[in-house]
Protein backbone atom coordinates (compact mmCIF):
# COMPACT_ATOMS: atom_id res chain seq x y z
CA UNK A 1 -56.70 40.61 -44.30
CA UNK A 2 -55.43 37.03 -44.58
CA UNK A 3 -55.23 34.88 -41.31
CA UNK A 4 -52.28 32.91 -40.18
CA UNK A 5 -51.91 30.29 -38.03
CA UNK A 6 -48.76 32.27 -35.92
CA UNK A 7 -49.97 32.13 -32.13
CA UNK A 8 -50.19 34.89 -29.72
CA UNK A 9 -47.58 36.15 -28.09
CA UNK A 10 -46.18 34.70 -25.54
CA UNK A 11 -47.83 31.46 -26.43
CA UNK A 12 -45.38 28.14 -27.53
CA UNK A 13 -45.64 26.77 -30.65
CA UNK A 14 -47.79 24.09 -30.94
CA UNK A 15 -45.90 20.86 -30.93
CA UNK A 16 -45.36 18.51 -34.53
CA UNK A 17 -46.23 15.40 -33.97
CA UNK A 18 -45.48 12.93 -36.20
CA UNK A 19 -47.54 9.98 -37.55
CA UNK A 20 -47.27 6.76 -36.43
CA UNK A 21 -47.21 5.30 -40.27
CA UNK A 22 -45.16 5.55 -41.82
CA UNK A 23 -42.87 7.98 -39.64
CA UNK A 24 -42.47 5.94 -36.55
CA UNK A 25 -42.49 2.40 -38.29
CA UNK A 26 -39.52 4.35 -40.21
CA UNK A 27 -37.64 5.01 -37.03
CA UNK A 28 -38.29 1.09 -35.75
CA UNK A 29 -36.56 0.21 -39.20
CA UNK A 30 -33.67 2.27 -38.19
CA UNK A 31 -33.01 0.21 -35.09
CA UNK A 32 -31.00 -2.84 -35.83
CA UNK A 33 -29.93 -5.78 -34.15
CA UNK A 34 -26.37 -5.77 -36.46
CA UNK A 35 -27.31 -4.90 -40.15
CA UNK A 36 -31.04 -6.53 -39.68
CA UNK A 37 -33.96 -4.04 -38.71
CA UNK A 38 -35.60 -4.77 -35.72
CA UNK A 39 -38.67 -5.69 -37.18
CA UNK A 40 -37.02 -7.87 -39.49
CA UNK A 41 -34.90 -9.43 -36.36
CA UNK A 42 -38.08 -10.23 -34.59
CA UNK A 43 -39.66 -11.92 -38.14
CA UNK A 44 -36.61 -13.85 -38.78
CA UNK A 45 -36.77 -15.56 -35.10
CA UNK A 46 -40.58 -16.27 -35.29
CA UNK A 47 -39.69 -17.81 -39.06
CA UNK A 48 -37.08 -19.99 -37.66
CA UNK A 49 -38.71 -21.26 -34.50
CA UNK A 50 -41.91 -22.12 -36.69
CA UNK A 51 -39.24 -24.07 -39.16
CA UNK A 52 -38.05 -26.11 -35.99
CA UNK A 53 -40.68 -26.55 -34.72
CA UNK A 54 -42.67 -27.86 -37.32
CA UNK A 55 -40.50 -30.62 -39.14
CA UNK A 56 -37.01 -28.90 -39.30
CA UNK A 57 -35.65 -26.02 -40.97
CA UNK A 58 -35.33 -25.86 -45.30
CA UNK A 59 -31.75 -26.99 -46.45
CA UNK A 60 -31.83 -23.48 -49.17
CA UNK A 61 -29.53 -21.07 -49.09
CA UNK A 62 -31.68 -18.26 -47.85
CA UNK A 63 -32.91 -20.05 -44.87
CA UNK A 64 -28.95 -20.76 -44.40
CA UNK A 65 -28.19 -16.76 -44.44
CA UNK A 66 -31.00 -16.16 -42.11
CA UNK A 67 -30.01 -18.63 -39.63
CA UNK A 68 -26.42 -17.70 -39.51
CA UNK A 69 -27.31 -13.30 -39.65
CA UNK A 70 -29.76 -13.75 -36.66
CA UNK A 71 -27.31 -16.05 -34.52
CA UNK A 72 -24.03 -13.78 -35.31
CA UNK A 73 -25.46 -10.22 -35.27
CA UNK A 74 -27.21 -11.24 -32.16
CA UNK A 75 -24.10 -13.31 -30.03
CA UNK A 76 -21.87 -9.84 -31.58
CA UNK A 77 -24.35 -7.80 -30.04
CA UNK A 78 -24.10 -9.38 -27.02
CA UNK A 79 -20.94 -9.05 -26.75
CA UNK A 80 -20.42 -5.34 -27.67
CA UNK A 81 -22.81 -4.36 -24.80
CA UNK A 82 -20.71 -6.29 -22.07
CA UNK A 83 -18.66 -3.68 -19.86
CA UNK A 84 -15.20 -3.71 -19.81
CA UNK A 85 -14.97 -6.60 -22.04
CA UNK A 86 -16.78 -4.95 -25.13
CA UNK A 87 -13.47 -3.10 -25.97
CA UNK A 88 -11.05 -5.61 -25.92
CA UNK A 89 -13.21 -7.72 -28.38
CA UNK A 90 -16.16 -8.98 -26.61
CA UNK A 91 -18.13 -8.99 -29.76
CA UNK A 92 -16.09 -11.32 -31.93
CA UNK A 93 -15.60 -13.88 -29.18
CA UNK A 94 -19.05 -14.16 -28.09
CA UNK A 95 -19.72 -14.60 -31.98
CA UNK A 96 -17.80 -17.27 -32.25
CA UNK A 97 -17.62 -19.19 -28.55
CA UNK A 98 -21.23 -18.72 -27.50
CA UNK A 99 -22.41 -20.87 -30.63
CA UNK A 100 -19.80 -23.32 -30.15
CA UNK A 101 -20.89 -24.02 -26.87
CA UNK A 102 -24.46 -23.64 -27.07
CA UNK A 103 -23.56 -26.27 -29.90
CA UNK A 104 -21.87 -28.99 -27.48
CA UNK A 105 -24.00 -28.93 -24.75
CA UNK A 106 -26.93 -29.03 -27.21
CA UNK A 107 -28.91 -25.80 -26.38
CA UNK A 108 -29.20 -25.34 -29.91
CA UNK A 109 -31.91 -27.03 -32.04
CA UNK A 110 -30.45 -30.16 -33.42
CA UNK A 111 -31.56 -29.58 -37.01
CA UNK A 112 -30.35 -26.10 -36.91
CA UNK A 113 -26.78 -27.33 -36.02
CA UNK A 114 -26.80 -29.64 -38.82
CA UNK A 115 -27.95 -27.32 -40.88
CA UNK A 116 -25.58 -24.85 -40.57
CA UNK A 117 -22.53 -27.30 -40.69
CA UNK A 118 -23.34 -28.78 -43.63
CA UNK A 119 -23.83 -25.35 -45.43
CA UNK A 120 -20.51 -24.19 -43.44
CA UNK A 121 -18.29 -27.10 -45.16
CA UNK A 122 -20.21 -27.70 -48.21
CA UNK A 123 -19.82 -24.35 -49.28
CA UNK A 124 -16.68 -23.73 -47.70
CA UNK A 125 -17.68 -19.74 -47.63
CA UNK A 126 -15.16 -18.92 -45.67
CA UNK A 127 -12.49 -18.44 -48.56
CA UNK A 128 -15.08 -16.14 -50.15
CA UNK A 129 -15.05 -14.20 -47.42
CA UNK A 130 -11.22 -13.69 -47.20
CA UNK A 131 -11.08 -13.57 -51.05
CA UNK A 132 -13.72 -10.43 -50.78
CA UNK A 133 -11.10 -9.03 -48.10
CA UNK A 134 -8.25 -9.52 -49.70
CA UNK A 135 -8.77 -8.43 -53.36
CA UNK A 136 -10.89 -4.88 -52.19
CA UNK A 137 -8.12 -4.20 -49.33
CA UNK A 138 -5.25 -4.40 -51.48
CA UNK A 139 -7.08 -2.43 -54.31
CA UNK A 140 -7.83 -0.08 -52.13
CA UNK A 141 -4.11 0.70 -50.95
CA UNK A 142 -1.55 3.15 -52.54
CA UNK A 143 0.67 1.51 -54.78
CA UNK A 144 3.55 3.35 -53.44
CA UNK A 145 3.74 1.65 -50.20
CA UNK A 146 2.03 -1.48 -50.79
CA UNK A 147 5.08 -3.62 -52.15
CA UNK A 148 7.17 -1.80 -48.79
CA UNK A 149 4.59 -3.05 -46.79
CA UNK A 150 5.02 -6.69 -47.45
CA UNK A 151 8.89 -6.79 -47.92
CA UNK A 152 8.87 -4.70 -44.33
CA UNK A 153 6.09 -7.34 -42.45
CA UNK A 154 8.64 -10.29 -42.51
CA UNK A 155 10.99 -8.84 -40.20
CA UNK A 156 8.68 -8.16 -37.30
CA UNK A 157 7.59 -11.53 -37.80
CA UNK A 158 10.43 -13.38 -37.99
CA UNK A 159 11.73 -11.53 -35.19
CA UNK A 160 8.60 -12.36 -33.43
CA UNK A 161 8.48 -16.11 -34.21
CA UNK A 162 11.71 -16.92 -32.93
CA UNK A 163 11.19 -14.84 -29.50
CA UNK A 164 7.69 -16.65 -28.99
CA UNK A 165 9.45 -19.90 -29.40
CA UNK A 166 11.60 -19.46 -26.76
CA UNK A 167 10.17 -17.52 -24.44
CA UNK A 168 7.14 -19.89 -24.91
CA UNK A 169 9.21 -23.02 -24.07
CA UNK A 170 11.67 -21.51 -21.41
CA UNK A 171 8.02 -20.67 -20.01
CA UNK A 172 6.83 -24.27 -19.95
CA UNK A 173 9.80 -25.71 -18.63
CA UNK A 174 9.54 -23.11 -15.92
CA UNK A 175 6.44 -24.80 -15.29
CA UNK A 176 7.46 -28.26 -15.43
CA UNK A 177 5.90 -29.40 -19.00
CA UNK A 178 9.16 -30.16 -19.99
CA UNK A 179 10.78 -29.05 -23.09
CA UNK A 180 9.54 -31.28 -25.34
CA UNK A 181 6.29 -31.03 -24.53
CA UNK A 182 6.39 -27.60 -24.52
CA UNK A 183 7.67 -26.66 -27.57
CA UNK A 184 6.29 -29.62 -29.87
CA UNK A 185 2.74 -30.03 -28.62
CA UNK A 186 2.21 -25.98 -27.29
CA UNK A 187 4.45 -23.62 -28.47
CA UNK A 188 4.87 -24.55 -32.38
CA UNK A 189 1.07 -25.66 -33.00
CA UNK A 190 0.10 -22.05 -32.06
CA UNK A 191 2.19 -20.58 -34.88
CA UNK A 192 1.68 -23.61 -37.46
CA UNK A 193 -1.24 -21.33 -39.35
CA UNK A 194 -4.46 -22.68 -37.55
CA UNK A 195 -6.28 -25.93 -37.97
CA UNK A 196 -6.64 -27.18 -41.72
CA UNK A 197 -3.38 -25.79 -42.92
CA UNK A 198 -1.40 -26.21 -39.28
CA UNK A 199 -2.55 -28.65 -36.66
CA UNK A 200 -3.82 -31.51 -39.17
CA UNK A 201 -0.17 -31.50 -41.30
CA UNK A 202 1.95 -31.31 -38.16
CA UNK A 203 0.39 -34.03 -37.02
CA UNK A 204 0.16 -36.60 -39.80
CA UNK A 205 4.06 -35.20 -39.80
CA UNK A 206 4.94 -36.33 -35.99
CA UNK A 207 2.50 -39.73 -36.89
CA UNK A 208 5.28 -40.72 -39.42
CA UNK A 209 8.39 -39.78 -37.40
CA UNK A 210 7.24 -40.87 -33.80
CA UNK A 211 5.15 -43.85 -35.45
CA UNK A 212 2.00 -43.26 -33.47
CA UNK A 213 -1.42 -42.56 -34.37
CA UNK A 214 -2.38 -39.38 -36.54
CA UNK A 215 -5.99 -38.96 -34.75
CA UNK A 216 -3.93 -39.11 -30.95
CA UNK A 217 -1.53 -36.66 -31.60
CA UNK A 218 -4.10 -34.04 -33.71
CA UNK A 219 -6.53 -34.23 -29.83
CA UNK A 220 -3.01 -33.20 -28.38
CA UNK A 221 -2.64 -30.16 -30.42
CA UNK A 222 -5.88 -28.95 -31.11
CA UNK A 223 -6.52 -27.12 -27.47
CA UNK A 224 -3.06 -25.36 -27.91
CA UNK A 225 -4.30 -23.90 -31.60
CA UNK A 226 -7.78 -22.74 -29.86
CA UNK A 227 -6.58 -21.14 -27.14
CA UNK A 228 -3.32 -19.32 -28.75
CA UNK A 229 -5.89 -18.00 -30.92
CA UNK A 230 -8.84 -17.06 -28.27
CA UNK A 231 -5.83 -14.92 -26.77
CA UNK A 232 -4.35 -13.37 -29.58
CA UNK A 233 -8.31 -12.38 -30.51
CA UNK A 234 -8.46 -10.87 -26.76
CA UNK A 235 -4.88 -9.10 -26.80
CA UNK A 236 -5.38 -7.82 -30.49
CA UNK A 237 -8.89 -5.99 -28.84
CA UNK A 238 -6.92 -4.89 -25.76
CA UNK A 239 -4.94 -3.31 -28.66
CA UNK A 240 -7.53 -1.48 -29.83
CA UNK A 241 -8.49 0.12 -26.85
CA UNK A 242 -5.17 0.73 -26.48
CA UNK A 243 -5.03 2.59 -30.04
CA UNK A 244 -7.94 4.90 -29.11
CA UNK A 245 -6.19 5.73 -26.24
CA UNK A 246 -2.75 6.72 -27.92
CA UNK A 247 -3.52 7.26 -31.51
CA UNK A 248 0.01 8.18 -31.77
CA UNK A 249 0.66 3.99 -31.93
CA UNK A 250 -1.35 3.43 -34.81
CA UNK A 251 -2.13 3.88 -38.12
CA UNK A 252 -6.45 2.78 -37.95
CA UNK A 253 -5.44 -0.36 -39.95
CA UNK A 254 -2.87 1.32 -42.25
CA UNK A 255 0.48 -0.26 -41.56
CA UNK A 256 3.31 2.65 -41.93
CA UNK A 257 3.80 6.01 -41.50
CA UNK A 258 3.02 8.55 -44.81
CA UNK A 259 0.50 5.62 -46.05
CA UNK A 260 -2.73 6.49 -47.25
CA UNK A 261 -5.09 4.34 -49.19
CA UNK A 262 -6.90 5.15 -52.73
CA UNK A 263 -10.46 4.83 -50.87
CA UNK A 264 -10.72 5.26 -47.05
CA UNK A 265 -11.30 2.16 -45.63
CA UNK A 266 -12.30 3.20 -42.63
CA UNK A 267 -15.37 5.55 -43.75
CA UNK A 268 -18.99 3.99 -42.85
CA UNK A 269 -21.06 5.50 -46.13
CA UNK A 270 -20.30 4.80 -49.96
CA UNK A 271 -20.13 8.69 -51.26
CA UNK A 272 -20.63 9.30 -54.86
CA UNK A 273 -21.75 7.76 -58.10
CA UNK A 274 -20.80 3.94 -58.50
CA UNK A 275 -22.28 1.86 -61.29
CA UNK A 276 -23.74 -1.40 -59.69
CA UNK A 277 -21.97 -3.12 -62.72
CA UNK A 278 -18.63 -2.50 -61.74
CA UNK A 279 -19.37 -3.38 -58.04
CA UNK A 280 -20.57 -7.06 -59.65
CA UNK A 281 -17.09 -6.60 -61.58
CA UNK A 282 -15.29 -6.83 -59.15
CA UNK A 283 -16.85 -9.94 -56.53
CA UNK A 284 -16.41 -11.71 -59.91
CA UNK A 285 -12.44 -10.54 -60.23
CA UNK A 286 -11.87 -11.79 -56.32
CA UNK A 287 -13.77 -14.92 -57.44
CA UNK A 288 -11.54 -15.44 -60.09
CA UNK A 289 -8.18 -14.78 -58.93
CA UNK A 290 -9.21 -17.12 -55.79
CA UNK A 291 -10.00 -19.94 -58.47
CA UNK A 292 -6.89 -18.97 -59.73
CA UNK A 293 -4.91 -19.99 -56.48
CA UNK A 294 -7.45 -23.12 -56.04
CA UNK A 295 -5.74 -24.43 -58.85
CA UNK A 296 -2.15 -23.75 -58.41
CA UNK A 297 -3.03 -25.76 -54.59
CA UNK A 298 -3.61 -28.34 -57.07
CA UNK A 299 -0.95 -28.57 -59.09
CA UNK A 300 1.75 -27.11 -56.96
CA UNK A 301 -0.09 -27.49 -53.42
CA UNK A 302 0.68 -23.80 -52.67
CA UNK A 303 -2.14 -22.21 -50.72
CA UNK A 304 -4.61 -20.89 -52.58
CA UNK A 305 -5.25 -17.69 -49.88
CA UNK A 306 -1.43 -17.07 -50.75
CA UNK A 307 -1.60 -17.30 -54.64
CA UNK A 308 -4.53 -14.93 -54.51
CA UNK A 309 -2.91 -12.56 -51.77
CA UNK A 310 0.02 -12.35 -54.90
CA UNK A 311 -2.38 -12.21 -57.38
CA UNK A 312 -3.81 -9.20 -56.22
CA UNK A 313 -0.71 -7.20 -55.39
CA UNK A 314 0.59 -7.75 -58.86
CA UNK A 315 -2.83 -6.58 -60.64
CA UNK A 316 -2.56 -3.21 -58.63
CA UNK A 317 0.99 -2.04 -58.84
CA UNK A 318 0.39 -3.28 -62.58
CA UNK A 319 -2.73 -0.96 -62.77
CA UNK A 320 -4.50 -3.79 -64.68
CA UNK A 321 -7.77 -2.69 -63.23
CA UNK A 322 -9.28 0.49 -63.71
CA UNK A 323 -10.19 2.82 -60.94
CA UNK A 324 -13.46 2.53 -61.25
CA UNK A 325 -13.08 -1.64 -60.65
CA UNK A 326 -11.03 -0.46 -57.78
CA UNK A 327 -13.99 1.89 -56.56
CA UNK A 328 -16.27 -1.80 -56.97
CA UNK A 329 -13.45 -3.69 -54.99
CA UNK A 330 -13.64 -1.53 -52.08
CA UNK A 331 -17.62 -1.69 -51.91
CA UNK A 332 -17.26 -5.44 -51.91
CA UNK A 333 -15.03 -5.45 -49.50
CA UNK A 334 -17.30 -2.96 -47.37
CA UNK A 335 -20.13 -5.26 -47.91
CA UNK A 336 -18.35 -8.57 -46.46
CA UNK A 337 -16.58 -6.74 -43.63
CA UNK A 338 -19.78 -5.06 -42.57
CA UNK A 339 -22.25 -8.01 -43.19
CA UNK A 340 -20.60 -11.07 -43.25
CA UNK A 341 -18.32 -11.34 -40.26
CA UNK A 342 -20.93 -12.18 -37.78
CA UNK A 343 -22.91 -14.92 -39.67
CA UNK A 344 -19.57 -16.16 -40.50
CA UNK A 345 -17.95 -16.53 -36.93
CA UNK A 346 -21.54 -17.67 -35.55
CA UNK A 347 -20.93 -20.54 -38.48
CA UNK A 348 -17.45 -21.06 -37.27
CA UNK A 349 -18.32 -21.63 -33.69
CA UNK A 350 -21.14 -23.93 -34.70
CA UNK A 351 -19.24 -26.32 -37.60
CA UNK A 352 -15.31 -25.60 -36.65
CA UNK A 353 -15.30 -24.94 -33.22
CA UNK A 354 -15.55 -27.95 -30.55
CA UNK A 355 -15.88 -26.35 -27.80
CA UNK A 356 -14.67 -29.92 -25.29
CA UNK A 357 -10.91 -29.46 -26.66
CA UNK A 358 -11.03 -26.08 -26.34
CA UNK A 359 -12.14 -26.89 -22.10
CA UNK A 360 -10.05 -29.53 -22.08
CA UNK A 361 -6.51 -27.69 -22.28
CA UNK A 362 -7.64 -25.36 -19.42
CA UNK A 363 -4.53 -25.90 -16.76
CA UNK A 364 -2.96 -23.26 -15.22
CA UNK A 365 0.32 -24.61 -16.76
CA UNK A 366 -0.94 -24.54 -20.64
CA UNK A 367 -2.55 -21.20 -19.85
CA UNK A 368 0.20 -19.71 -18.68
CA UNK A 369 2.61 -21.08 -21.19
CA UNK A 370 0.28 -20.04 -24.25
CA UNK A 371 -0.54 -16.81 -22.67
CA UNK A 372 3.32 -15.96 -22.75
CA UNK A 373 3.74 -17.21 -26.13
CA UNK A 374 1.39 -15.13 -27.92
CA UNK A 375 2.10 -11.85 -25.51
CA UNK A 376 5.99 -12.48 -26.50
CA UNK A 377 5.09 -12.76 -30.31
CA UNK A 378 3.08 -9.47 -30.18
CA UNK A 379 5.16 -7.29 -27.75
CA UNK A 380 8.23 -8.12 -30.30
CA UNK A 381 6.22 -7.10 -33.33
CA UNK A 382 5.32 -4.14 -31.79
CA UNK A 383 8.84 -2.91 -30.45
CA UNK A 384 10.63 -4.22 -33.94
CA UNK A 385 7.86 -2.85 -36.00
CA UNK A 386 7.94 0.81 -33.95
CA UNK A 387 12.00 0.68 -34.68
CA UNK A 388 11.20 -0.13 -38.36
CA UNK A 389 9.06 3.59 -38.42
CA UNK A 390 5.93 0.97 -38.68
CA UNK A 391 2.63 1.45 -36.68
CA UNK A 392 3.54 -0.74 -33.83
CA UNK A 393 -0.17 -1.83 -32.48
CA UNK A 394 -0.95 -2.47 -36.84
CA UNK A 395 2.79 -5.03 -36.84
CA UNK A 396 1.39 -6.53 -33.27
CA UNK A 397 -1.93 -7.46 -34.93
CA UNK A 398 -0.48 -8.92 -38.01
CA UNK A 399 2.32 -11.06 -35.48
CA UNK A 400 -0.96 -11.92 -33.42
CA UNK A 401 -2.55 -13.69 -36.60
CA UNK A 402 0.39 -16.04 -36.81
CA UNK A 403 -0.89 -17.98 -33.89
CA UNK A 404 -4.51 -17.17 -35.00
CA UNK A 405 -6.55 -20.36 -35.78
CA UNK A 406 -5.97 -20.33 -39.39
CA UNK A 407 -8.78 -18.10 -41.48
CA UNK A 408 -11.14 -18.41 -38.99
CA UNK A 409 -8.66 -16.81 -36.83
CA UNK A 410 -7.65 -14.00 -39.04
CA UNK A 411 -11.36 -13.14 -39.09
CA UNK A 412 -11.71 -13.01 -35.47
CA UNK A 413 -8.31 -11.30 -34.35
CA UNK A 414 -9.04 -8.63 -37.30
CA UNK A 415 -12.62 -8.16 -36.29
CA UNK A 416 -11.90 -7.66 -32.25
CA UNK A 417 -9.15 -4.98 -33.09
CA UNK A 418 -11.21 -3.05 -36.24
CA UNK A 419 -8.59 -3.76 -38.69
CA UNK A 420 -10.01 -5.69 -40.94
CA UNK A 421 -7.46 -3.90 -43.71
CA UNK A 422 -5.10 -6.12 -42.29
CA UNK A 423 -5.91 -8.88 -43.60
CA UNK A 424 -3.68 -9.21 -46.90
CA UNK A 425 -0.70 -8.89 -43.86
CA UNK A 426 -2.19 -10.95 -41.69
CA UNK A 427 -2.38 -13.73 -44.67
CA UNK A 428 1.45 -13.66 -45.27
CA UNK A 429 1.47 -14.63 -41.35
CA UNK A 430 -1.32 -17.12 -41.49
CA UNK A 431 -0.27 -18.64 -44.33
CA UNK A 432 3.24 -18.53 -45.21
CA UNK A 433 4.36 -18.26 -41.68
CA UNK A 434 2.37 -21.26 -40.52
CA UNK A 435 4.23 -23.25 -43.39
CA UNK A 436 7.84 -22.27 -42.40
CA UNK A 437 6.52 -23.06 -38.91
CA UNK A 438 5.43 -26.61 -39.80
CA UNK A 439 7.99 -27.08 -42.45
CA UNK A 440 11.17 -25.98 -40.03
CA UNK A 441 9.71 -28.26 -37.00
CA UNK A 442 9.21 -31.56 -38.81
CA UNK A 443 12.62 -31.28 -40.20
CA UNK A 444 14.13 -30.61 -36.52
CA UNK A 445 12.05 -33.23 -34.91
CA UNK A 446 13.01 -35.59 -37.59
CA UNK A 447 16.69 -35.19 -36.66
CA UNK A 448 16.51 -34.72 -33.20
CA UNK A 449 14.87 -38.56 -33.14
């Protein structure tokens, strides 16, 4: 009679244990600081300490994306362990303030700073990021609702633009700024569309009317762009939280009512087959239709963010891509929104992010004021955007990126409130909102002197 290894009665079952290789050095793989295994995490910091230490770190591109993964998914991590703070976007500021002050008071490694500016504005990946964003978001939304969408954004904005302004400057004349002040040097440098695109134009614009120097006037606008966008980052994650608490307010990044998107942007895992080729497809397509808008800045000087943004719209409610492009779109977009945000914001708060103007417009007074102008352009794009039969937290994050710090902002404010989907939306507020906002002021100020 055969024997079998079934104890007695009565008896437990003896316990499995499993072996330490490879079973356990498995499970240490699974935990991640981020995206990057721990094992990996604690190579990568030996690596880069040993670089530093021992002459200076490699200018290469790999050395680059290690640098910038280790200090992003570990300052995000950081953040999304802090109580309280962790849901109202704790995790995208600490990405992007911790490095930018470690930077200034030079707790980080000299040659590790330089290192990741000059990849940071040499490479200028930043645009790659949002053109990643862009072209898989919009391929990945019905065609149905898409065009409604962006006809439907401008009134919330609009609406919200001209509220902020004056509640903004009634605000700082409440406060004794003076109207002026307030409203030429606080309230319209929040909503000029960040730093590159915003600040810098509106102030080589007041330079030529006011005939005083460019390089004066930029230090006096720079803290207000910062810190509109630090709270519009902190409000849009307040937001958030707010969303999981009433889910009847939102739409999980979609931005109306009976929307629904070709591939769910919100699920975590990739199901079914996709063909790698089509994947490379379609980072190639976003490339191209962001060269595309690179050139029309040249010849037209039209943003190139906003020709792409177009672009994209146009080749889906034209179904000039096939769905299984589209399917590659959405993975690329996955890919950059998963693994990319952190390195990038660490990079942000390192090369385009000094942290002494950011201190140095901390009054009470300019608090305040910029506090109340970003609050006033949110709270009307949520209350005009519920009465349009929009998702009222979505048309509050998309009004929040118009006083977002350009790109860099959009990144942020979208990453604190989960909604990175957004960001086509939150381009149009960015972008062409910022230029009305520059446009509009320099012509008043010119007439008004």
């Amino acid at each position: 009679m055969p024997t079998t290894n079934v104890p007695p009665a009565g008896q437990p079952l003896p316990l499995k244990v499993e072996p330490i290789w490879p079973n356990g050095w498995w499970k240490l793989m699974e935990a991640r600081i981020g995206v990057i295994p721990l094992p990996v995490y604690v190579l990568l910091l030996g690596l880069i300490a040993g670089f530093v230490l021992t002459g200076g770190l490699p200018t290469e591109i790999n050395v680059a994306i290690a640098v910038l993964a280790v200090g992003g998914f570990t300052c995000g991590e950081f953040g999304k362990r802090l109580p309280y703070l962790r849901h109202v976007g704790a995790a995208a500021i600490c990405a992007t303030f911790i490095p930018s002050f470690l930077a200034f008071h030079k707790l980080l490694p000299e040659t590790l700073v330089k290192g990741v500016t000059d990849f940071t504005k040499s490479t200028n990946f930043l645009y790659l990021f949002i053109a990643a964003i862009i072209v898989g978001s919009i391929l990945s939304m019905d065609r149905c609702v898409l065009i409604k969408g962006f006809v439907k954004i401008f009134v919330p904005l609009a609406c919200g633009s001209i509220v902020a302004m004056i509640v903004g400057t009634g605000v700082g004349i409440a406060l004794g700024l003076g109207a002026y002040r307030t409203f030429y040097f606080i309230v319209v440098p929040i909503m000029a569309g960040g730093v590159g695109e915003g600040a810098i134009p509106l102030s080589v614009g007041y330079a030529g009317i006011l005939h005083q120097q460019q390089g004066d006037l930029f230090a006096q606008i720079l803290p207000s762009v910062m810190l509109g966008s630090l709270s519009a980052i902190l409000l849009s994650g307040l937001l958030n939280y707010v969303g999981e608490r009433y889910p009847q307010l939102t739409g999980k990044g979609r931005l109306q009512p009976g929307e629904h998107d070709d591939m769910d942007p919100a699920q975590e895992e990739i199901s079914g087959h996709m063909d790698v080729s089509h994947i490379a497809a379609a980072g190639v397509t976003a490339v191209s239709l962001y060269l595309v808008g690179l050139l029309a800045f040249r010849l037209f000087a039209f943003p190139a963010p906003v020709t792409m943004l177009f672009l994209a719209v146009l080749v889906k409610l034209t179904q000039a891509v096939s769905p299984k492009l589209q399917e590659g779109a959405f993975v690329v977009y996955k890919f950059f929104s998963t693994a990319v945000t952190y390195p990038l914001l660490f990079a942000i708060g390192v090369a385009m992010t000094p942290w002494d103007k950011l201190v140095s417009a901390f009054t009470w007074a300019n608090l305040i004021t910029i506090v109340a102008t970003v609050m006033s352009l949110m709270a009307t794009g949520f209350f005009v955007g519920r009465w349009m039969n929009m998702y009222p937290i979505e048309t509050a994050i998309v009004n929040a990126c118009h006083s977002g710090q350009g790109g860099t902002g959009d990144v942020a404010i979208l990453t604190a409130s989960n909604r990175m989907t957004l960001m086509p939306f939150a381009q149009i507020a960015t972008r062409i909102g910022g230029a009305i906002t520059v446009t509009l002021t320099l012509i008043a100020l010119a007439r008004s002197v």
